[in-house]
C-alpha atoms as a PDB file:
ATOM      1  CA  UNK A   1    -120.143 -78.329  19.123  1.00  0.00           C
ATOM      2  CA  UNK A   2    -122.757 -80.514  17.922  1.00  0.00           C
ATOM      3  CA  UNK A   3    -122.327 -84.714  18.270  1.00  0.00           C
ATOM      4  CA  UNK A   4    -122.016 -85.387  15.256  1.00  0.00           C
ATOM      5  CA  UNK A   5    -120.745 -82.408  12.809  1.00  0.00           C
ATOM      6  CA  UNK A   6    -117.551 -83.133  11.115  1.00  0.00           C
ATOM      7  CA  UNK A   7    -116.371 -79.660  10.942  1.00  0.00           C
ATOM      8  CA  UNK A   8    -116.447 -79.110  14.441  1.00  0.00           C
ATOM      9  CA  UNK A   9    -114.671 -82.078  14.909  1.00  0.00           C
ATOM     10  CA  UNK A  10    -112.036 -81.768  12.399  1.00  0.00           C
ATOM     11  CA  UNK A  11    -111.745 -78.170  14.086  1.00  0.00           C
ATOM     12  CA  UNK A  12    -111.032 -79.748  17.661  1.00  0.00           C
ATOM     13  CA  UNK A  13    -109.305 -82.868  16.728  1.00  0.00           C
ATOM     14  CA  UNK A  14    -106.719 -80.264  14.759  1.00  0.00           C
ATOM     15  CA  UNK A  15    -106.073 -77.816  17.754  1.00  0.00           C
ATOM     16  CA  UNK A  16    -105.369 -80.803  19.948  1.00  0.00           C
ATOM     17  CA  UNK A  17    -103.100 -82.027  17.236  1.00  0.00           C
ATOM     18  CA  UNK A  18    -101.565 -79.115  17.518  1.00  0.00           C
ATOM     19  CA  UNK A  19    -101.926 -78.540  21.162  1.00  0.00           C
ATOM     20  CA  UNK A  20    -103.694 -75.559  21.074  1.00  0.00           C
ATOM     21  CA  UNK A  21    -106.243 -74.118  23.411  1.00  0.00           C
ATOM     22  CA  UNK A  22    -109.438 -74.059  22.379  1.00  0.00           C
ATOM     23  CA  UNK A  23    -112.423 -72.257  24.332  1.00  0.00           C
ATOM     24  CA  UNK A  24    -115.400 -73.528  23.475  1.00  0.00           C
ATOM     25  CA  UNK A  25    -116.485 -70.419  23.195  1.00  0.00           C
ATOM     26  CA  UNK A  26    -114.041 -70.079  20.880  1.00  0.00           C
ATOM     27  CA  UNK A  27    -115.546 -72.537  18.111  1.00  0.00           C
ATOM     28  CA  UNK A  28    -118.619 -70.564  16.122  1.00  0.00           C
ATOM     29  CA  UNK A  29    -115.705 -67.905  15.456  1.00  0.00           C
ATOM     30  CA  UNK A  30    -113.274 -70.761  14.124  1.00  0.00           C
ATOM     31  CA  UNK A  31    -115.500 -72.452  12.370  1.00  0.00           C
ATOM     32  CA  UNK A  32    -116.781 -69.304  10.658  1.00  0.00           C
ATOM     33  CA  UNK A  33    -112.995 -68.720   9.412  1.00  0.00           C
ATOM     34  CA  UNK A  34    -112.584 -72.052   8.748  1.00  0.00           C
ATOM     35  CA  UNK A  35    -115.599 -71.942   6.511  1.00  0.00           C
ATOM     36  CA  UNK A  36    -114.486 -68.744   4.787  1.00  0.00           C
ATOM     37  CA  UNK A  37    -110.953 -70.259   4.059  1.00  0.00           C
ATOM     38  CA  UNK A  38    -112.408 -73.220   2.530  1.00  0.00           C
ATOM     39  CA  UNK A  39    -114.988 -70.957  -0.151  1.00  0.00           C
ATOM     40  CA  UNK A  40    -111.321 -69.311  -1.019  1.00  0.00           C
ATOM     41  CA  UNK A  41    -109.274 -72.742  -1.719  1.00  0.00           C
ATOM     42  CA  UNK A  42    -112.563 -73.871  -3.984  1.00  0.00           C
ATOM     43  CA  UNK A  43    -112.079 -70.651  -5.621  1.00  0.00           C
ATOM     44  CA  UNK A  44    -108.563 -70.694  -6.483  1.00  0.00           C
ATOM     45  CA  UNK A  45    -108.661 -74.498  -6.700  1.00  0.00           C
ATOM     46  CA  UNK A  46    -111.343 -73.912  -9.538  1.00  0.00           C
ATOM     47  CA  UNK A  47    -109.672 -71.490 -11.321  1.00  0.00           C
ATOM     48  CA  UNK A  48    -108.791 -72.691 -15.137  1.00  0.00           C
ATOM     49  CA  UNK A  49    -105.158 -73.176 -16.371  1.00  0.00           C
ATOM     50  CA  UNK A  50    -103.626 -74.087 -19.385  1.00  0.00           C
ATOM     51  CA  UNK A  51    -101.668 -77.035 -19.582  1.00  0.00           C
ATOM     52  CA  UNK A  52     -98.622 -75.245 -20.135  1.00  0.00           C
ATOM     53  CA  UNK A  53     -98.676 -73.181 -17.083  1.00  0.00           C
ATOM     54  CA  UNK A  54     -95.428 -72.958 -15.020  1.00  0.00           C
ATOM     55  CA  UNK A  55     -94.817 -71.549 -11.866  1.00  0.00           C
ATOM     56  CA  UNK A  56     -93.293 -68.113 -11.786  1.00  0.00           C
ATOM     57  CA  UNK A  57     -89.416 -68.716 -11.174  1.00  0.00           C
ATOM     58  CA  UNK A  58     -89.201 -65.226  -9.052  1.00  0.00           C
ATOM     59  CA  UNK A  59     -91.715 -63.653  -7.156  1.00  0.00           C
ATOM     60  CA  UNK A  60     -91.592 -59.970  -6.911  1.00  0.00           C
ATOM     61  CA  UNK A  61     -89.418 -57.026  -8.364  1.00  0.00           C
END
């Protein structure tokens, strides 16, 4: 972890929140899936709907 990179930090601050162990080793791999997860949200958080969109009452057959 690097002093003074807030993603690292958030990342460690959150599995003691959590109380999770977490290798240090562990961290490049986290942070990688963190990083990933976070493109994904922009993506779907980006995504254009109408005004009138509702959320689906049912989900599935």
């Amino acid at each position: 972890m690097t002093e003074h990179d807030p993603l690292d930090a958030w990342i460690v601050a959150s599995a003691e929140l959590m109380k999770l162990p977490l290798d240090p080793a562990w961290l490049p791999a986290v942070r990688q899936n963190v990083e990933v997860t976070f493109r994904l949200a922009a993506q779907f958080d980006e995504f254009p709907l109408p005004d009138d969109a509702e959320p689906a009452p049912v989900f599935g057959t």
